[in-house]
Protein backbone atom coordinates (compact mmCIF):
# COMPACT_ATOMS: atom_id res chain seq x y z
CA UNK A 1 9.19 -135.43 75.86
CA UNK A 2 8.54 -133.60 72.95
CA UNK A 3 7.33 -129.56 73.36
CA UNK A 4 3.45 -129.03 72.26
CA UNK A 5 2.45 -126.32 69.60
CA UNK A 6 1.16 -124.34 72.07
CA UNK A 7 3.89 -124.33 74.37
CA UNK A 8 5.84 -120.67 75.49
CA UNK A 9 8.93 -120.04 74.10
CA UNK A 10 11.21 -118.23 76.03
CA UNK A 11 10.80 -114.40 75.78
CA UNK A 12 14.06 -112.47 73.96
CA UNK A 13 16.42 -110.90 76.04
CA UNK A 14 17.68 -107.64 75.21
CA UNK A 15 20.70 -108.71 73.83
CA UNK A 16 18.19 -110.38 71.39
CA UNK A 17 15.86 -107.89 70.47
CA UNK A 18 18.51 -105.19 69.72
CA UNK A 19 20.24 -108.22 67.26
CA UNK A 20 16.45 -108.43 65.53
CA UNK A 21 16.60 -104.37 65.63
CA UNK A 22 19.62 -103.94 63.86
CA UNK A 23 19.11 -106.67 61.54
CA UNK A 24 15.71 -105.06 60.49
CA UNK A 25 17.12 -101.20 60.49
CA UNK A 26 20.18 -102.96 57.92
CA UNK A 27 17.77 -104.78 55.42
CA UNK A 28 14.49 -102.78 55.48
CA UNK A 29 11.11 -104.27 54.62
CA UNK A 30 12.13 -107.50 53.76
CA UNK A 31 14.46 -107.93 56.84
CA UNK A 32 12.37 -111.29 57.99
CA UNK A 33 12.58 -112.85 54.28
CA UNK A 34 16.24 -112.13 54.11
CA UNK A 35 17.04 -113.36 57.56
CA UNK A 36 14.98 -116.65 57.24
CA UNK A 37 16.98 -116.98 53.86
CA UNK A 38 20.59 -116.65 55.58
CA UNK A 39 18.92 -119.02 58.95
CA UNK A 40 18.81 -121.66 55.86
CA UNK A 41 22.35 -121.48 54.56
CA UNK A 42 21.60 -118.66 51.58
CA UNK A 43 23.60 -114.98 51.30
CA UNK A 44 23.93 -113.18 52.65
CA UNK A 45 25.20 -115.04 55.80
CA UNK A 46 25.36 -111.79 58.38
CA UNK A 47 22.86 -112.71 61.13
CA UNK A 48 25.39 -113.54 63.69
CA UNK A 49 25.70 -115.86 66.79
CA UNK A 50 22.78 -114.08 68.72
CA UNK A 51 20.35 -114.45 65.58
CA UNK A 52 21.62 -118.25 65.29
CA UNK A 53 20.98 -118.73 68.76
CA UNK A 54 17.45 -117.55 67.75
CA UNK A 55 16.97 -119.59 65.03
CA UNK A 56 17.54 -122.54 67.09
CA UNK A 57 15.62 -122.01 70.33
CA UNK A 58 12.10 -119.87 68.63
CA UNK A 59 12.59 -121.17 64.70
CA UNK A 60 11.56 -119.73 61.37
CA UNK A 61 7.81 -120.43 62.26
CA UNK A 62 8.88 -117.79 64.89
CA UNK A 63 9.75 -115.49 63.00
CA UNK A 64 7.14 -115.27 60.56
CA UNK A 65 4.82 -114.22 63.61
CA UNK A 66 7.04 -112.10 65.30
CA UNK A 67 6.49 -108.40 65.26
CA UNK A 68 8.97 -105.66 66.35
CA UNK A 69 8.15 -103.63 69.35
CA UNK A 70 7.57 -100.06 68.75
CA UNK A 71 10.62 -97.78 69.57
CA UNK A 72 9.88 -95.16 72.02
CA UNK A 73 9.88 -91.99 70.63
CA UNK A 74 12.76 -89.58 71.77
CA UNK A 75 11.75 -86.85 73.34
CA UNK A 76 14.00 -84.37 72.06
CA UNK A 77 13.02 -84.64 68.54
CA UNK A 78 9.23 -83.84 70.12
CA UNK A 79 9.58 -81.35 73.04
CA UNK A 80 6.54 -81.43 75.25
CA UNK A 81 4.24 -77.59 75.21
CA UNK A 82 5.26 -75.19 78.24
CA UNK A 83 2.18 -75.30 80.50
């Protein structure tokens, strides 16, 4: 049976979500370009198993809609005011 448009995909473990992390810290701005580029055979060809695993369970339509989830902030950086 073939899967409808509007079926889930499965959600990213976190094994997954620190791969799309990294990948996005290492190429900046234009991490999704590049890694859709390198998902269809084009350089540079670093995404790795997890990312291929990725590419063929959630796809390059995916991708396109997928945003990053905000890192929490550390708390040392911000210390909270003495009452």
């Amino acid at each position: 049976m073939r899967a409808k448009h509007h079926d889930k995909l499965p959600p990213l473990d976190p094994q997954e979500e620190a791969a799309l992390q990294d990948y996005a810290a290492r190429h900046g701005r234009s991490w999704k370009r590049i890694l859709n580029r390198a998902w269809m055979g084009e350089a540079p060809c670093d995404d790795g198993q997890v990312l291929r695993r990725l590419r063929n369970t959630h796809g390059p339509t995916w991708l396109d809609r997928y945003r990053l989830p905000k890192r929490p902030g550390n708390p040392k950086r911000f210390p909270a005011e003495d009452p």
